[in-house]
Protein backbone atom coordinates (compact mmCIF):
# COMPACT_ATOMS: atom_id res chain seq x y z
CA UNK A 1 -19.86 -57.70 80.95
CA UNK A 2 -16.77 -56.75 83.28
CA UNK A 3 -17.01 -56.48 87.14
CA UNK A 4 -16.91 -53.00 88.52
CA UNK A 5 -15.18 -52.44 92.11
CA UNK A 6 -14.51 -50.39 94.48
CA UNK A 7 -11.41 -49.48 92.78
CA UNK A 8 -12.94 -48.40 89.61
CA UNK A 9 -14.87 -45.95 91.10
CA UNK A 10 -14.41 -42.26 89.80
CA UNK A 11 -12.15 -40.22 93.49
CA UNK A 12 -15.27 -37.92 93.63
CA UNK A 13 -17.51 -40.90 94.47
CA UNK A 14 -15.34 -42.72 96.44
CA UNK A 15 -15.15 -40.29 98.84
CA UNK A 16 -18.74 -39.27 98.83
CA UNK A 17 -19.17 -42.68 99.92
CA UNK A 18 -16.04 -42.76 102.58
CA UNK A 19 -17.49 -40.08 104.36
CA UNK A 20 -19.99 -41.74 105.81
CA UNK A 21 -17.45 -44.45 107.52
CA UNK A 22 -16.63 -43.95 110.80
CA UNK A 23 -12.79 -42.43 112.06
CA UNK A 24 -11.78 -45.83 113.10
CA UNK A 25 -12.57 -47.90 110.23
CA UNK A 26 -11.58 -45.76 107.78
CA UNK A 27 -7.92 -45.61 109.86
CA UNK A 28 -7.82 -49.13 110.22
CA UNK A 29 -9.53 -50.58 107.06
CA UNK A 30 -9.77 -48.41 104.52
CA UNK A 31 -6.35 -46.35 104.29
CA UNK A 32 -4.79 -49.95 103.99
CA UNK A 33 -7.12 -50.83 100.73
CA UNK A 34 -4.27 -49.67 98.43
CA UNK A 35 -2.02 -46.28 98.17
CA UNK A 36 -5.10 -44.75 95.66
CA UNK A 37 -7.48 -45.17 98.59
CA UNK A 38 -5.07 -43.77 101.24
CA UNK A 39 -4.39 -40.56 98.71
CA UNK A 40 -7.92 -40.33 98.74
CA UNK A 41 -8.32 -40.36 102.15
CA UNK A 42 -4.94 -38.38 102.41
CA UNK A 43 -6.23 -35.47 100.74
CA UNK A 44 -10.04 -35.17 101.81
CA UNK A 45 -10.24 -32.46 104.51
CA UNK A 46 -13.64 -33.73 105.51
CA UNK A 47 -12.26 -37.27 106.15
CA UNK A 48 -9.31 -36.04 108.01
CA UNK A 49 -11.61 -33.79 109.99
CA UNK A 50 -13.85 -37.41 110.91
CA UNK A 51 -10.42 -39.32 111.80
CA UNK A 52 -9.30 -36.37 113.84
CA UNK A 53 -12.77 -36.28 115.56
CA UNK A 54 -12.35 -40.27 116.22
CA UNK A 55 -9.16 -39.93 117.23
CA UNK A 56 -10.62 -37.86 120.01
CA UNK A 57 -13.57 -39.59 120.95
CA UNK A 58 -15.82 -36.77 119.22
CA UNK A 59 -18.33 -37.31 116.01
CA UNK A 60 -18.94 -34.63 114.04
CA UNK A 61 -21.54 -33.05 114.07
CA UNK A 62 -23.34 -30.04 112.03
CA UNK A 63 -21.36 -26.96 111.23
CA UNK A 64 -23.92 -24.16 110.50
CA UNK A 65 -21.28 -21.01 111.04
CA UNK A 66 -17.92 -22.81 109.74
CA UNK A 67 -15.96 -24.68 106.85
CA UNK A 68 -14.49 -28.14 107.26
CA UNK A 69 -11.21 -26.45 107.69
CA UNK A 70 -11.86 -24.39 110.19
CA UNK A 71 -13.77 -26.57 112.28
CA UNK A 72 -10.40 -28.74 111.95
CA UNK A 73 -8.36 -25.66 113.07
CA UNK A 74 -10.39 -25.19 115.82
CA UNK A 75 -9.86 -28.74 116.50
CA UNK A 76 -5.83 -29.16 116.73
CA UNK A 77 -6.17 -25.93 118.77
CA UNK A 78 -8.22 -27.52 121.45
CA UNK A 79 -6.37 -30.27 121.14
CA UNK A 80 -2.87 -28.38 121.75
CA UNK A 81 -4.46 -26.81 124.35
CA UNK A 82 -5.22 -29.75 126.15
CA UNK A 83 -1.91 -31.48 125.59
CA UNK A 84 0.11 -28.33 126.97
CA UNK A 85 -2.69 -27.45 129.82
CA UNK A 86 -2.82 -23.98 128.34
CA UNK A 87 -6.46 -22.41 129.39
CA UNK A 88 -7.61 -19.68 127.13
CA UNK A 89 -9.06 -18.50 130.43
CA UNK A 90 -9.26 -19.43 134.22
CA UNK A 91 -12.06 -19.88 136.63
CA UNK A 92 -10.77 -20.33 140.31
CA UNK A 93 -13.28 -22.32 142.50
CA UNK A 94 -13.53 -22.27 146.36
CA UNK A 95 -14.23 -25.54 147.99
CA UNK A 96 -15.60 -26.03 150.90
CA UNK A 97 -12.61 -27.84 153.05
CA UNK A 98 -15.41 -29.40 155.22
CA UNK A 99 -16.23 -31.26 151.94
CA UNK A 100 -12.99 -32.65 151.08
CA UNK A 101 -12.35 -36.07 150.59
CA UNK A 102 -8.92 -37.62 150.78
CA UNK A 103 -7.77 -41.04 148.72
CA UNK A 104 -9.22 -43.64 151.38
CA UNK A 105 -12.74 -41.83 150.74
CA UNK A 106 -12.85 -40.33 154.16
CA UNK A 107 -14.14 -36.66 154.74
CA UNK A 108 -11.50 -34.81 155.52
CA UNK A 109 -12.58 -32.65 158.66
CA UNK A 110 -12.45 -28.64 158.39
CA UNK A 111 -8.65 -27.51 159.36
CA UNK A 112 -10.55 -25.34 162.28
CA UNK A 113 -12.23 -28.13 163.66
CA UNK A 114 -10.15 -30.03 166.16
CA UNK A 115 -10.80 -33.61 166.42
CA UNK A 116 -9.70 -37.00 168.62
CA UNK A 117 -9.34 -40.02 167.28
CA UNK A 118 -11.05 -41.28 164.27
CA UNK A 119 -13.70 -38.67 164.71
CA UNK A 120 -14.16 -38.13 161.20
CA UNK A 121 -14.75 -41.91 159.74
């Protein structure tokens, strides 16, 4: 009787089994198994949708209303918008100056309040 591995596995299985692993293992353990395992990998959309999750400290979870693709569209748009700061919308917020805090952790007084000293420690 021969030994069956990993490797013997049909690609369909393999990655119904793969897709269970975690982002950072399959990044750092399995994509380094051999250059079958890494095409695997390479072209599952679901798997690169769990390493791009990881690889923002997000799991995925369920996705009722959209496909694996565009859930990883949605994704690298986020993403980009994050890395370039670009808001698909703005909220401006008024703070209270009296609440203000400045490095040292010392309320800042209000800027109409005159004070002497270190009135405000």
């Amino acid at each position: 009787m021969s030994r069956v591995t990993f490797g013997d596995l049909p690609q369909e299985l393999l990655l119904k089994i793969l897709v269970f692993t975690d982002g950072k293992t399959l990044v750092n353990s399995c994509i380094p198994v051999c250059r079958s395992w890494k095409s695997a990998i390479d072209g599952s959309i679901e798997l690169q949708l769990v390493i791009e999750l990881c690889a923002d400290g997000m799991v995925a979870g369920d996705l009722p209303d959209s496909s694996v693709a565009e859930t990883l569209e949605a994704l690298y748009e986020w993403r980009c918008a994050w890395l370039s700061l670009n808001w698909s919308s703005h909220i401006e917020l008024k703070i209270e100056p009296s609440l203000l805090k400045d490095q040292s952790g010392l309320r800042l007084p209000h800027p109409d309040i005159a004070l002497k000293g270190n009135a405000y420690k």
